[in-house]
PDB file of N, CA and C in Angstrom:
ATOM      1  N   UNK A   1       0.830  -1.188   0.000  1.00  0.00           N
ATOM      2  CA  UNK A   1       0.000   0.000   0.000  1.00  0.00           C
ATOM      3  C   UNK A   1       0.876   1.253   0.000  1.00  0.00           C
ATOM      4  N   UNK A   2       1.694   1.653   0.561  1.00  0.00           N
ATOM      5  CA  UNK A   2       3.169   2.203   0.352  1.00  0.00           C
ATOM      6  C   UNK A   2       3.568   2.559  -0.699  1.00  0.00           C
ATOM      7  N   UNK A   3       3.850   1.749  -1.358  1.00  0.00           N
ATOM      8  CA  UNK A   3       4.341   1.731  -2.650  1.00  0.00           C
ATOM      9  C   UNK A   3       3.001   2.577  -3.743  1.00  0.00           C
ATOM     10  N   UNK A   4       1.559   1.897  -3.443  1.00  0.00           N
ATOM     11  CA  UNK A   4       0.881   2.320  -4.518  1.00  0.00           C
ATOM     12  C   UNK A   4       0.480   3.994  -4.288  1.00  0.00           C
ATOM     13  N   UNK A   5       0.380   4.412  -2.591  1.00  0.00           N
ATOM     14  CA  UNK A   5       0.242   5.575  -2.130  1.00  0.00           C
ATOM     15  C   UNK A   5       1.370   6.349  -2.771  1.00  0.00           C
ATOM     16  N   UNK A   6       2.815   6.273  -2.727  1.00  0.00           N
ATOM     17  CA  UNK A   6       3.430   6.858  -3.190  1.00  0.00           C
ATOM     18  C   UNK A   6       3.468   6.629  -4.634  1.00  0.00           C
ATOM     19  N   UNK A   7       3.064   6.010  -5.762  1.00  0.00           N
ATOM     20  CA  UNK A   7       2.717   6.155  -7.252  1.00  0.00           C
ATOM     21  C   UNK A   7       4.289   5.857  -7.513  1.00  0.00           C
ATOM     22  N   UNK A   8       4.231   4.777  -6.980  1.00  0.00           N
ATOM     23  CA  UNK A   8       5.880   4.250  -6.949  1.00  0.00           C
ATOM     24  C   UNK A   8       5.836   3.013  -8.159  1.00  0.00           C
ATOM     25  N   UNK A   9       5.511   3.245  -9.200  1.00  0.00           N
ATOM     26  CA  UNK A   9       5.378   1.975 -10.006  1.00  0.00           C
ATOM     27  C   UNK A   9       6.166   0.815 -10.454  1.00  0.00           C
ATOM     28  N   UNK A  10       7.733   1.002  -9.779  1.00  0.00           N
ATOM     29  CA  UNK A  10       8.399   0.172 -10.149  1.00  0.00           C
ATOM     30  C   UNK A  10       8.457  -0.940  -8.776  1.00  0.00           C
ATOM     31  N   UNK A  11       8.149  -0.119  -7.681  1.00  0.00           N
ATOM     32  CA  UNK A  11       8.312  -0.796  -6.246  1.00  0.00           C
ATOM     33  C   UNK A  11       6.996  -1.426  -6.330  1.00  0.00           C
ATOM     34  N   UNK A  12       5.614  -1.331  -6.981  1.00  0.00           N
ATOM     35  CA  UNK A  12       4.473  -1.745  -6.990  1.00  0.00           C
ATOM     36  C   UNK A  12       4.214  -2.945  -7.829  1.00  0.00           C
ATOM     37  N   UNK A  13       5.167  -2.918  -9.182  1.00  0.00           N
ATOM     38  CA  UNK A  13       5.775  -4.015 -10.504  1.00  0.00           C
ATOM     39  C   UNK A  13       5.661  -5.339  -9.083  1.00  0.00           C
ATOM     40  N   UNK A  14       7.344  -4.817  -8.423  1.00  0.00           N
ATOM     41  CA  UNK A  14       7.867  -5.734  -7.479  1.00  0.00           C
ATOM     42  C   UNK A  14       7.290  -6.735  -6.143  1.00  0.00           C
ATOM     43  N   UNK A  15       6.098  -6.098  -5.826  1.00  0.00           N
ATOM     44  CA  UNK A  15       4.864  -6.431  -4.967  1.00  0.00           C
ATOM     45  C   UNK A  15       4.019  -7.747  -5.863  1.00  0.00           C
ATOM     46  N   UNK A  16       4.583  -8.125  -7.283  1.00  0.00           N
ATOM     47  CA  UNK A  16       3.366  -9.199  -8.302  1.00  0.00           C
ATOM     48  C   UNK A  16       4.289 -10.133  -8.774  1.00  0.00           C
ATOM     49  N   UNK A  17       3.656 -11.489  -8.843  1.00  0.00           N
ATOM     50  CA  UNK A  17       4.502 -12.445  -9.277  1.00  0.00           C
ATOM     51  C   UNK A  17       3.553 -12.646 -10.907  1.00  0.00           C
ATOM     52  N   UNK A  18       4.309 -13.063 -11.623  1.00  0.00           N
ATOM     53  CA  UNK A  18       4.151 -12.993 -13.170  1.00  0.00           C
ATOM     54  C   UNK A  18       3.958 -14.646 -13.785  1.00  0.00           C
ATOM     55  N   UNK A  19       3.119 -14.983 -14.746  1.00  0.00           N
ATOM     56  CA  UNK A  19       1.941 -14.506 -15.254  1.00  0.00           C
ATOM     57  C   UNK A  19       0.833 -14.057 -13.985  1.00  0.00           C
ATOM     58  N   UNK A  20       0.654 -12.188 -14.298  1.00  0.00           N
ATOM     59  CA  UNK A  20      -0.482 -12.209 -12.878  1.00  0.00           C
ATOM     60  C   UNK A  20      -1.532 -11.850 -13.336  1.00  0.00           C
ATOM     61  N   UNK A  21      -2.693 -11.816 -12.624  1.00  0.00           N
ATOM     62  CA  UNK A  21      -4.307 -12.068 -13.065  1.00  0.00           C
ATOM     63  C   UNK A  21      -4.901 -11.113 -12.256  1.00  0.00           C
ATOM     64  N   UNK A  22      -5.597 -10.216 -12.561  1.00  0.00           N
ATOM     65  CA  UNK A  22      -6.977  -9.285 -12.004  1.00  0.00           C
ATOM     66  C   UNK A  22      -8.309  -9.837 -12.363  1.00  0.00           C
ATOM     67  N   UNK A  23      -8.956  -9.909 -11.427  1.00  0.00           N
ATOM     68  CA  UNK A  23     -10.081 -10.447 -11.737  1.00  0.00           C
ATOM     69  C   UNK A  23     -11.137  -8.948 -11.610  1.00  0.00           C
ATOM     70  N   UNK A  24     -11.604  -8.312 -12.473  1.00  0.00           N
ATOM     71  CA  UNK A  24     -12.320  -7.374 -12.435  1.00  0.00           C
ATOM     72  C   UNK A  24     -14.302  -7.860 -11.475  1.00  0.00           C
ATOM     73  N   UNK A  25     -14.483  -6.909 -10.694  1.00  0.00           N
ATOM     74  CA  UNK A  25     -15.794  -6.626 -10.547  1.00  0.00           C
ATOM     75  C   UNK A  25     -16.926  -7.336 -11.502  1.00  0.00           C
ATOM     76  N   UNK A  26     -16.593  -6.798 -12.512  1.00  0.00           N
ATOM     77  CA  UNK A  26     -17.666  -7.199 -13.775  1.00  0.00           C
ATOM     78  C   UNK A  26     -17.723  -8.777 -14.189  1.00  0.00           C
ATOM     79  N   UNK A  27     -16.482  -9.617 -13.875  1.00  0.00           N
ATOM     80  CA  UNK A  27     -15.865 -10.814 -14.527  1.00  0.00           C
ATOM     81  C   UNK A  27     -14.701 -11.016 -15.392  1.00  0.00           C
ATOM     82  N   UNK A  28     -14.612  -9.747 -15.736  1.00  0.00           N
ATOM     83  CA  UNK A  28     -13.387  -9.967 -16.691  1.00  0.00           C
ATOM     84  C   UNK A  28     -12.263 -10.023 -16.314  1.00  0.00           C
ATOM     85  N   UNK A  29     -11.144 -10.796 -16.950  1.00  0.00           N
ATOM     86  CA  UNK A  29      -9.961 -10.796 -15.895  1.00  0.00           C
ATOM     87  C   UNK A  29      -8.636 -10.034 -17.209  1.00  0.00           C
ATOM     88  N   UNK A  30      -7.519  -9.428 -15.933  1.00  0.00           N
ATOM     89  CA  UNK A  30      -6.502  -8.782 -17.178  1.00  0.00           C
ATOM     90  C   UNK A  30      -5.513  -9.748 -16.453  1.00  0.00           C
ATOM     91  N   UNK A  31      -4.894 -10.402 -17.439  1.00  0.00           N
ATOM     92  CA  UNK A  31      -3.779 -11.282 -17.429  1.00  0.00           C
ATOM     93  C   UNK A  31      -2.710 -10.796 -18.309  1.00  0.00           C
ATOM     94  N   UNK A  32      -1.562 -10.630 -17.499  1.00  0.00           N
ATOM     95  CA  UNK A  32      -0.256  -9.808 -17.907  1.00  0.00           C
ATOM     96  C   UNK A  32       0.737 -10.660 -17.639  1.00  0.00           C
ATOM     97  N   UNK A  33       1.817 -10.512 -18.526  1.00  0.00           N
ATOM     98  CA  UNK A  33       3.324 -11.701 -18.672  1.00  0.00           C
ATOM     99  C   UNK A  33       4.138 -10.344 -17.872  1.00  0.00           C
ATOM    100  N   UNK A  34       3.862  -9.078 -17.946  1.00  0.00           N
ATOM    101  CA  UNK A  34       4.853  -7.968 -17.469  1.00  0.00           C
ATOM    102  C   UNK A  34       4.387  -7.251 -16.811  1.00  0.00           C
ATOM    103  N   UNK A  35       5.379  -6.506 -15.994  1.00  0.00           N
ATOM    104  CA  UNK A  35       4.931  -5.151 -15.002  1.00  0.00           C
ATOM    105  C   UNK A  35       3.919  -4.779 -15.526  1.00  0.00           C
ATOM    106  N   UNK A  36       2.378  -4.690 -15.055  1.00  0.00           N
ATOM    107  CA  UNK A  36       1.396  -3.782 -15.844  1.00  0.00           C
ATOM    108  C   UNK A  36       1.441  -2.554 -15.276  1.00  0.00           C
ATOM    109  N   UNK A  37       1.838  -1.967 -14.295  1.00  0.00           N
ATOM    110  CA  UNK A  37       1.847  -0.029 -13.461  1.00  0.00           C
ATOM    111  C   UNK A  37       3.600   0.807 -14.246  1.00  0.00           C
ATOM    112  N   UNK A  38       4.023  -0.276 -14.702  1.00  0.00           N
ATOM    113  CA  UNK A  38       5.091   0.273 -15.122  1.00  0.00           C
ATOM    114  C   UNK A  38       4.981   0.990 -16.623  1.00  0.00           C
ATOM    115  N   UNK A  39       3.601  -0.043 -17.357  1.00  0.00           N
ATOM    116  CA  UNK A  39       3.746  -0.067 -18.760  1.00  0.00           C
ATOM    117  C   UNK A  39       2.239   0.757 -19.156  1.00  0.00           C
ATOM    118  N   UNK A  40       1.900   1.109 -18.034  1.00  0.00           N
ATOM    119  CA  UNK A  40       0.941   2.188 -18.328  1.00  0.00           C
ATOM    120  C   UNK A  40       1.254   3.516 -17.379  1.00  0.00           C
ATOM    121  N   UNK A  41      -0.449   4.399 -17.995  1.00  0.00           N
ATOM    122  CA  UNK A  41      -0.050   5.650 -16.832  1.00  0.00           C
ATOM    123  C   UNK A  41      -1.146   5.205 -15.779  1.00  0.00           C
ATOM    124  N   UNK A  42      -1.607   4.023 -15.056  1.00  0.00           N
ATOM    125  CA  UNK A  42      -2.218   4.086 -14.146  1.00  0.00           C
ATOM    126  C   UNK A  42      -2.538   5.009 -13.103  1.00  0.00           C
ATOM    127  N   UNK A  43      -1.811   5.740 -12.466  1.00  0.00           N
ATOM    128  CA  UNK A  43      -1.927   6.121 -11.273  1.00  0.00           C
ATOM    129  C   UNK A  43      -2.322   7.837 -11.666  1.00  0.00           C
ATOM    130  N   UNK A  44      -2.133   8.148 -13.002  1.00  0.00           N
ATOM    131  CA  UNK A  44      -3.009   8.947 -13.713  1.00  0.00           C
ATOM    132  C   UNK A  44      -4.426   9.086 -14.090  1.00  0.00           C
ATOM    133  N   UNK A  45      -4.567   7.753 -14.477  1.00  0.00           N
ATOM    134  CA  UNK A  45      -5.634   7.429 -14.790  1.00  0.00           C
ATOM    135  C   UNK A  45      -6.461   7.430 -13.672  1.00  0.00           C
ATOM    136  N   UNK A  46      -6.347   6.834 -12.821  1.00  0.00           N
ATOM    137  CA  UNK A  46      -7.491   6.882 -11.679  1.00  0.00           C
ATOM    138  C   UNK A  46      -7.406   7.870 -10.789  1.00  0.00           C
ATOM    139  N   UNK A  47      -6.608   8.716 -10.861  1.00  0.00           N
ATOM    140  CA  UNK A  47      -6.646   9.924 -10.412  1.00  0.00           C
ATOM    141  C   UNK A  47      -7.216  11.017 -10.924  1.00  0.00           C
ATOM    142  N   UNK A  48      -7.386  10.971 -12.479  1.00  0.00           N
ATOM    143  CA  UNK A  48      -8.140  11.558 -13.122  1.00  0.00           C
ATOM    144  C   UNK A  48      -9.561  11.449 -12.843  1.00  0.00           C
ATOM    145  N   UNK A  49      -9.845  10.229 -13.412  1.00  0.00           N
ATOM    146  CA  UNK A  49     -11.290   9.591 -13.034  1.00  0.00           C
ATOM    147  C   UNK A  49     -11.697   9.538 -11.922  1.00  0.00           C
ATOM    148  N   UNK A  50     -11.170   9.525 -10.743  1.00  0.00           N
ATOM    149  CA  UNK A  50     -11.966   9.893  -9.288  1.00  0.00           C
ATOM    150  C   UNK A  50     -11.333  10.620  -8.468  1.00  0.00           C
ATOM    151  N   UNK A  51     -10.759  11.369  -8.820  1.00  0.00           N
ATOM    152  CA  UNK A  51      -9.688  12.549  -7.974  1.00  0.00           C
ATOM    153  C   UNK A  51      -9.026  11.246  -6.551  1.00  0.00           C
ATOM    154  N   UNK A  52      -9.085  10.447  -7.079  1.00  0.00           N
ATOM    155  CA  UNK A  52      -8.076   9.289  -5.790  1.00  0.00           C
ATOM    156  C   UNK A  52      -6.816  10.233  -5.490  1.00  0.00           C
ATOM    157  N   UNK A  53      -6.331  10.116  -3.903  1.00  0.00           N
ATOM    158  CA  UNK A  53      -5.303  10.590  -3.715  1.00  0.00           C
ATOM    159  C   UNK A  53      -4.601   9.485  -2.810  1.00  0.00           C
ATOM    160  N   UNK A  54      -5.143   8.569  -2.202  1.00  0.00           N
ATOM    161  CA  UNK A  54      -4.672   7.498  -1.600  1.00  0.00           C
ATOM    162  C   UNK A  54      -5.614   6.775  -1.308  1.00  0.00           C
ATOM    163  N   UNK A  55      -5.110   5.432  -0.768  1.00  0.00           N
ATOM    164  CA  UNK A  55      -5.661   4.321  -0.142  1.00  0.00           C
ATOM    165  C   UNK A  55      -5.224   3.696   1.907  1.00  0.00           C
ATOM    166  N   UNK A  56      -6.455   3.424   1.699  1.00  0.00           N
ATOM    167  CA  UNK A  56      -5.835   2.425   2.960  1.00  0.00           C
ATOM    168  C   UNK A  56      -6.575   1.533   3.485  1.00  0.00           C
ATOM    169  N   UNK A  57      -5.459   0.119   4.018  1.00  0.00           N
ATOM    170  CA  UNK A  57      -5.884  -0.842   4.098  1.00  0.00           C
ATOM    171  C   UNK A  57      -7.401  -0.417   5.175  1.00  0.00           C
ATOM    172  N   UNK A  58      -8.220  -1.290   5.223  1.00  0.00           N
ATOM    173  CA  UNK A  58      -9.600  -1.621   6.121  1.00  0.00           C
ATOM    174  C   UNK A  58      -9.132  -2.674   7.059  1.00  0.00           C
ATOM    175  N   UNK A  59      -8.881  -4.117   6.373  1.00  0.00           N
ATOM    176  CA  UNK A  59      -8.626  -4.788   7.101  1.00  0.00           C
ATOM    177  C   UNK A  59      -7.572  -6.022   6.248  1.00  0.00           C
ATOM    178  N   UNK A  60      -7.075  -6.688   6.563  1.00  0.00           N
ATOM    179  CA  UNK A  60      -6.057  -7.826   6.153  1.00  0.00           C
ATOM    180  C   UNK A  60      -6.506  -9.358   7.210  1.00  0.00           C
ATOM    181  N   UNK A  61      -7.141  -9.854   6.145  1.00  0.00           N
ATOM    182  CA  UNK A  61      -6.919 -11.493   7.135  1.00  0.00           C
ATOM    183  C   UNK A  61      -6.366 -13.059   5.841  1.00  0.00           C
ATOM    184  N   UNK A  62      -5.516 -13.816   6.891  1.00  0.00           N
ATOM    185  CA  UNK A  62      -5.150 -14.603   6.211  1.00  0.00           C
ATOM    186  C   UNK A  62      -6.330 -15.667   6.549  1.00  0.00           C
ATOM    187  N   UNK A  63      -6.390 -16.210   5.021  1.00  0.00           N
ATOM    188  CA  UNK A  63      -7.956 -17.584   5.022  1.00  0.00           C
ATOM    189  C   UNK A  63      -7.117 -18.486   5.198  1.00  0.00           C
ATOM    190  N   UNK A  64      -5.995 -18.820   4.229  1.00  0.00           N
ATOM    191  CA  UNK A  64      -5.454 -20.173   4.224  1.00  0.00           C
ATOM    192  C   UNK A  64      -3.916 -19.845   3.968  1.00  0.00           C
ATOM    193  N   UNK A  65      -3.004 -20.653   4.456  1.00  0.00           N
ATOM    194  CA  UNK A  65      -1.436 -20.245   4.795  1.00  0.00           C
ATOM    195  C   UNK A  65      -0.711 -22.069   4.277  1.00  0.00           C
ATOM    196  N   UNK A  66       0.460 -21.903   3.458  1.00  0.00           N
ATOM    197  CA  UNK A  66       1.135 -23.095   3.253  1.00  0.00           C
ATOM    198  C   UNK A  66       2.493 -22.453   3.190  1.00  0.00           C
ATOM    199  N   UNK A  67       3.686 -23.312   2.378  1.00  0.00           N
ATOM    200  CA  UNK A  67       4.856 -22.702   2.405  1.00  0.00           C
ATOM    201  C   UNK A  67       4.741 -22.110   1.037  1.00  0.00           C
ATOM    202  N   UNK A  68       4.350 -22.157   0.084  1.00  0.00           N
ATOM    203  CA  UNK A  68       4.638 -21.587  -0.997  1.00  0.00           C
ATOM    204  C   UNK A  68       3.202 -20.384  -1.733  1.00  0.00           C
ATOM    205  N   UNK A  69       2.035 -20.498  -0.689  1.00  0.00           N
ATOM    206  CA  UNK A  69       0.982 -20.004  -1.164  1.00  0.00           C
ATOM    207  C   UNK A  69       0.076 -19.548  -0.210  1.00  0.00           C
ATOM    208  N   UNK A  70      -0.520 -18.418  -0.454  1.00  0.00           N
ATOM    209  CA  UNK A  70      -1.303 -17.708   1.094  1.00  0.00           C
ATOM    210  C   UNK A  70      -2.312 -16.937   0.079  1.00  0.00           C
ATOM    211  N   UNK A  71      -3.810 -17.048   0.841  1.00  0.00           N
ATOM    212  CA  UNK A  71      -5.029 -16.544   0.257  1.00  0.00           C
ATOM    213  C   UNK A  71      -5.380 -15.721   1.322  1.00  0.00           C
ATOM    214  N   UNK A  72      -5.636 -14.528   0.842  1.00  0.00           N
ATOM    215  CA  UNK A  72      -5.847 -13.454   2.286  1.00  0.00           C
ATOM    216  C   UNK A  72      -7.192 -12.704   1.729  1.00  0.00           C
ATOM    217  N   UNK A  73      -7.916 -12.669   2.685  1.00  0.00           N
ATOM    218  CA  UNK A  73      -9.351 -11.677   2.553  1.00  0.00           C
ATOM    219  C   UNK A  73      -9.085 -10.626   3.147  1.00  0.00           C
ATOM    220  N   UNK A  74      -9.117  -9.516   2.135  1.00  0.00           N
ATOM    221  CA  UNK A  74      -9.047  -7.882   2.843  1.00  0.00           C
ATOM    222  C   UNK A  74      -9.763  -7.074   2.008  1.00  0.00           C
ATOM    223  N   UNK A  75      -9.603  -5.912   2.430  1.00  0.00           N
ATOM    224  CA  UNK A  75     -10.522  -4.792   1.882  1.00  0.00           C
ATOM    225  C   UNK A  75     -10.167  -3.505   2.405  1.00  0.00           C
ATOM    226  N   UNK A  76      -9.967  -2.667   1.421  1.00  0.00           N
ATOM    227  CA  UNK A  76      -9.530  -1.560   1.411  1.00  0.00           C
ATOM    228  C   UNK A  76     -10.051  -0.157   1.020  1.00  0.00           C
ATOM    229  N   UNK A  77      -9.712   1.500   1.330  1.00  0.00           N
ATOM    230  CA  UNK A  77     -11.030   2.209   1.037  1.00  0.00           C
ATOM    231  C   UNK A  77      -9.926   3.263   0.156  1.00  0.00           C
ATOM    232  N   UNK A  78     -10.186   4.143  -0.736  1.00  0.00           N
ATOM    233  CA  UNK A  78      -9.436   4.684  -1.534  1.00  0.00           C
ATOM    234  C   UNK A  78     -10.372   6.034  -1.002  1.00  0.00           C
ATOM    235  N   UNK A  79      -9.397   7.122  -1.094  1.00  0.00           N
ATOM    236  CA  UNK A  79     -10.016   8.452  -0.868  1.00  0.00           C
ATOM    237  C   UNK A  79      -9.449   9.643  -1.296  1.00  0.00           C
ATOM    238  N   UNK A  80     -10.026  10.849  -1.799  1.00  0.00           N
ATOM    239  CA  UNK A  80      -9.786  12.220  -2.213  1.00  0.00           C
ATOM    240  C   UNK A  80      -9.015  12.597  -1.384  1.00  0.00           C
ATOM    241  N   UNK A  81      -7.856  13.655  -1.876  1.00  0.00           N
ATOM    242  CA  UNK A  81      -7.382  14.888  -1.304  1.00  0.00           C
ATOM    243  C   UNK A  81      -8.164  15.009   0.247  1.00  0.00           C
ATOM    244  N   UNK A  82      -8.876  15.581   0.216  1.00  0.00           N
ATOM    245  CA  UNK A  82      -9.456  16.019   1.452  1.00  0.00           C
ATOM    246  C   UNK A  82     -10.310  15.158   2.200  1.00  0.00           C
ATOM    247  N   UNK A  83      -9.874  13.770   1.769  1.00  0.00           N
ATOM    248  CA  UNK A  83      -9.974  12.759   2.722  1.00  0.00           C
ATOM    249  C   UNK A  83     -11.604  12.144   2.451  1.00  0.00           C
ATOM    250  N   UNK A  84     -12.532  12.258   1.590  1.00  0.00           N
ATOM    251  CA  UNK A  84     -13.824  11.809   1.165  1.00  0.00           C
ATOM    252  C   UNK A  84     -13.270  10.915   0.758  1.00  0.00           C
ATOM    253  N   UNK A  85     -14.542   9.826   0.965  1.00  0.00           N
ATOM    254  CA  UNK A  85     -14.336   8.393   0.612  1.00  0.00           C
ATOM    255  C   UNK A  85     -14.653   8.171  -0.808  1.00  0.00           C
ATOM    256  N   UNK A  86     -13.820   7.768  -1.296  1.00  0.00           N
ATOM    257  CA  UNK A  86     -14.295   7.222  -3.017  1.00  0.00           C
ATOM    258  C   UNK A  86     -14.914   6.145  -3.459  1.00  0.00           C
ATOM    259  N   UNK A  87     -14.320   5.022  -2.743  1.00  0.00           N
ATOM    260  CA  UNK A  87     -15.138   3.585  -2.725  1.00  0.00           C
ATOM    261  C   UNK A  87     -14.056   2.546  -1.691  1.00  0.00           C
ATOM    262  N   UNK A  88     -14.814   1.375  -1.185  1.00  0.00           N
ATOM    263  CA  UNK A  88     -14.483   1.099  -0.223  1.00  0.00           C
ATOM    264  C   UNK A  88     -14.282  -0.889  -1.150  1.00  0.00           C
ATOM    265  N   UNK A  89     -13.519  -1.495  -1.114  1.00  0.00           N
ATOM    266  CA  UNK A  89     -12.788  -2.244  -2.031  1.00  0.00           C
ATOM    267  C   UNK A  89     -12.838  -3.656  -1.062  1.00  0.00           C
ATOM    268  N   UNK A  90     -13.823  -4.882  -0.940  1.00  0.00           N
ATOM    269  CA  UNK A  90     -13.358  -5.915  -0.497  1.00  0.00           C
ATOM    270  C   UNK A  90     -12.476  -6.587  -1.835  1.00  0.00           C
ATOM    271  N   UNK A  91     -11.434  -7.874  -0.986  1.00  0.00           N
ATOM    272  CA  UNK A  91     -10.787  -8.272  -2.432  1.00  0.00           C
ATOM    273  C   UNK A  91     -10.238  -9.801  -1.733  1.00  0.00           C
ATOM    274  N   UNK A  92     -10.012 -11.018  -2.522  1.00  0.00           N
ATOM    275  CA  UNK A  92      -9.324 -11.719  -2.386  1.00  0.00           C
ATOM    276  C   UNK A  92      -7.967 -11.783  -3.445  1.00  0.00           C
ATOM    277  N   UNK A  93      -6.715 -11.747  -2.618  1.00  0.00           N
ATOM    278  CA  UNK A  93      -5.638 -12.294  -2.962  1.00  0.00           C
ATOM    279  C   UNK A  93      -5.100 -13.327  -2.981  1.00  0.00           C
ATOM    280  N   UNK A  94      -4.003 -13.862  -3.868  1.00  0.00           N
ATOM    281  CA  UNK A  94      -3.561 -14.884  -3.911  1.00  0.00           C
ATOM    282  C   UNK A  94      -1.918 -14.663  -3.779  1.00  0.00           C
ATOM    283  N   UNK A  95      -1.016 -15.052  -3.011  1.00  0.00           N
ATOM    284  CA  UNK A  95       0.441 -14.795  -2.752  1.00  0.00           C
ATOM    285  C   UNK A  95       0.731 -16.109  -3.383  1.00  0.00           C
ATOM    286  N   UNK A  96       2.323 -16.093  -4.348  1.00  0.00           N
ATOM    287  CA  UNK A  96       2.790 -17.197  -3.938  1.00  0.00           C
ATOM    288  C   UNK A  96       4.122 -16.908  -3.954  1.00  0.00           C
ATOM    289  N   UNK A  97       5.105 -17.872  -3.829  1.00  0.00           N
ATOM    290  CA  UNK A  97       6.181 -17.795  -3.612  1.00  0.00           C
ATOM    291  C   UNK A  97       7.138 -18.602  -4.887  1.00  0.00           C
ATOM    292  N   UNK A  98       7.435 -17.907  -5.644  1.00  0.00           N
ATOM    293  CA  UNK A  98       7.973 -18.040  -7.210  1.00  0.00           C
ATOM    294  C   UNK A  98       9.764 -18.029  -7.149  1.00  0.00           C
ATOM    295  N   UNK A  99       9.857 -18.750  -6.912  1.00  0.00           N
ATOM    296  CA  UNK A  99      11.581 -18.787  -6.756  1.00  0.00           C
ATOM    297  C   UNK A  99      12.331 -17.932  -5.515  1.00  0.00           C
ATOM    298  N   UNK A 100      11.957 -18.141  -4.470  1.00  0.00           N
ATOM    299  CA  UNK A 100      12.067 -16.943  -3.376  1.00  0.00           C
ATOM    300  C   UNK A 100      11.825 -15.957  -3.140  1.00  0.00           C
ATOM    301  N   UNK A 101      10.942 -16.052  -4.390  1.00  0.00           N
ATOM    302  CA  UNK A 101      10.069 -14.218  -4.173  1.00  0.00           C
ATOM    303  C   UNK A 101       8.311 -14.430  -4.239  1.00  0.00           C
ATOM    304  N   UNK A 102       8.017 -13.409  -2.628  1.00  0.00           N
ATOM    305  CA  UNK A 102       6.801 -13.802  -2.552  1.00  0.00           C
ATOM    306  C   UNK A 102       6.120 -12.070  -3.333  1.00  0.00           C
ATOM    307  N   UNK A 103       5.291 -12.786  -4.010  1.00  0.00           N
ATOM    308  CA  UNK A 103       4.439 -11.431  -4.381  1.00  0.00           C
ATOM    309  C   UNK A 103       2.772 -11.999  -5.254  1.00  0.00           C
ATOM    310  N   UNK A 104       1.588 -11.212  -4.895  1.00  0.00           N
ATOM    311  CA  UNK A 104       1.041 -11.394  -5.415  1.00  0.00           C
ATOM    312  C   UNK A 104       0.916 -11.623  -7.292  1.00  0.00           C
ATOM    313  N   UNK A 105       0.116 -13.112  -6.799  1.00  0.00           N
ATOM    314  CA  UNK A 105      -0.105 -13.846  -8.450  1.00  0.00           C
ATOM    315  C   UNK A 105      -1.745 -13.518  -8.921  1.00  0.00           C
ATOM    316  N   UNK A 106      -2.701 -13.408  -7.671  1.00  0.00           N
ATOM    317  CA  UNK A 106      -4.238 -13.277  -8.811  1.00  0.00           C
ATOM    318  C   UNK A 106      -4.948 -12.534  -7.306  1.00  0.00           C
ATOM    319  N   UNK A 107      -5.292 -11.446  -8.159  1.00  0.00           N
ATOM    320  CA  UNK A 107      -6.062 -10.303  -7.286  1.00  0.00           C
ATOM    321  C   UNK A 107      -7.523 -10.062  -7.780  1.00  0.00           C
ATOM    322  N   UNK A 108      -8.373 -10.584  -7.055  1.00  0.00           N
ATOM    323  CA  UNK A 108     -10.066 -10.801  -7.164  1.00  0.00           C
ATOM    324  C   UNK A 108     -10.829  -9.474  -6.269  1.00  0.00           C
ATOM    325  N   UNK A 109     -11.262  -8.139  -7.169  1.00  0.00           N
ATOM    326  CA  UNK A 109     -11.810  -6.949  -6.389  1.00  0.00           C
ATOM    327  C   UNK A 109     -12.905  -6.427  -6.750  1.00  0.00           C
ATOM    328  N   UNK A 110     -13.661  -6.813  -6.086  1.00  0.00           N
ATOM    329  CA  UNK A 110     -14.831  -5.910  -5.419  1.00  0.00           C
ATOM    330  C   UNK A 110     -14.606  -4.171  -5.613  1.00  0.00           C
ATOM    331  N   UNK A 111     -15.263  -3.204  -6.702  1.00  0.00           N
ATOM    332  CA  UNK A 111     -14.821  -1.974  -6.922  1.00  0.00           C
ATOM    333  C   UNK A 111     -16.406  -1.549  -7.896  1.00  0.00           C
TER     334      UNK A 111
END
């Protein structure tokens, strides 16, 4: 959250393990082989479209825990400049652990 608050897109790349998966609201999913915040202007974009100025976590819980894979239920609220709520984000994640690096592989959000 750090990373995406500060519009840090290369430290945010580094937070995803690859091939990674969004599962959109609607059903549709974006499946990317590469950095996708690096290779767009994201953090433009939704700043445009809802004057977003940050996020923050709601809550973080782990469902299920192994050595190479962790499914966590959380939810998070994104908000304006002057601190109005924009929308409030449940989501399931999927972590795994890809050659000693743990970073999210498939992000399922509620938006």
């Amino acid at each position: 959250m750090n990373a995406f608050n500060k519009r840090d897109v290369h430290e945010c790349d580094k937070n995803l393990n690859f091939p990674h998966i969004a599962v959109m609201m609607n059903g549709n999913s974006i499946f990317t082989e590469k950095p996708p915040f690096h290779s767009v202007k994201y953090f433009e974009i939704i700043s445009k479209a809802s004057e977003w100025h940050h996020s923050c976590w709601d809550c973080r819980r782990v469902l299920h825990s192994g050595k190479n894979k962790v499914h966590l239920d959380l939810q998070f609220t994104r908000y304006k400049y002057d601190g109005t709520k924009i929308a409030t984000s449940p989501a399931i994640w999927i972590m795994t652990n890809q050659d000693g690096h743990w970073g999210i592989k498939i992000r399922s959000i509620y938006m």
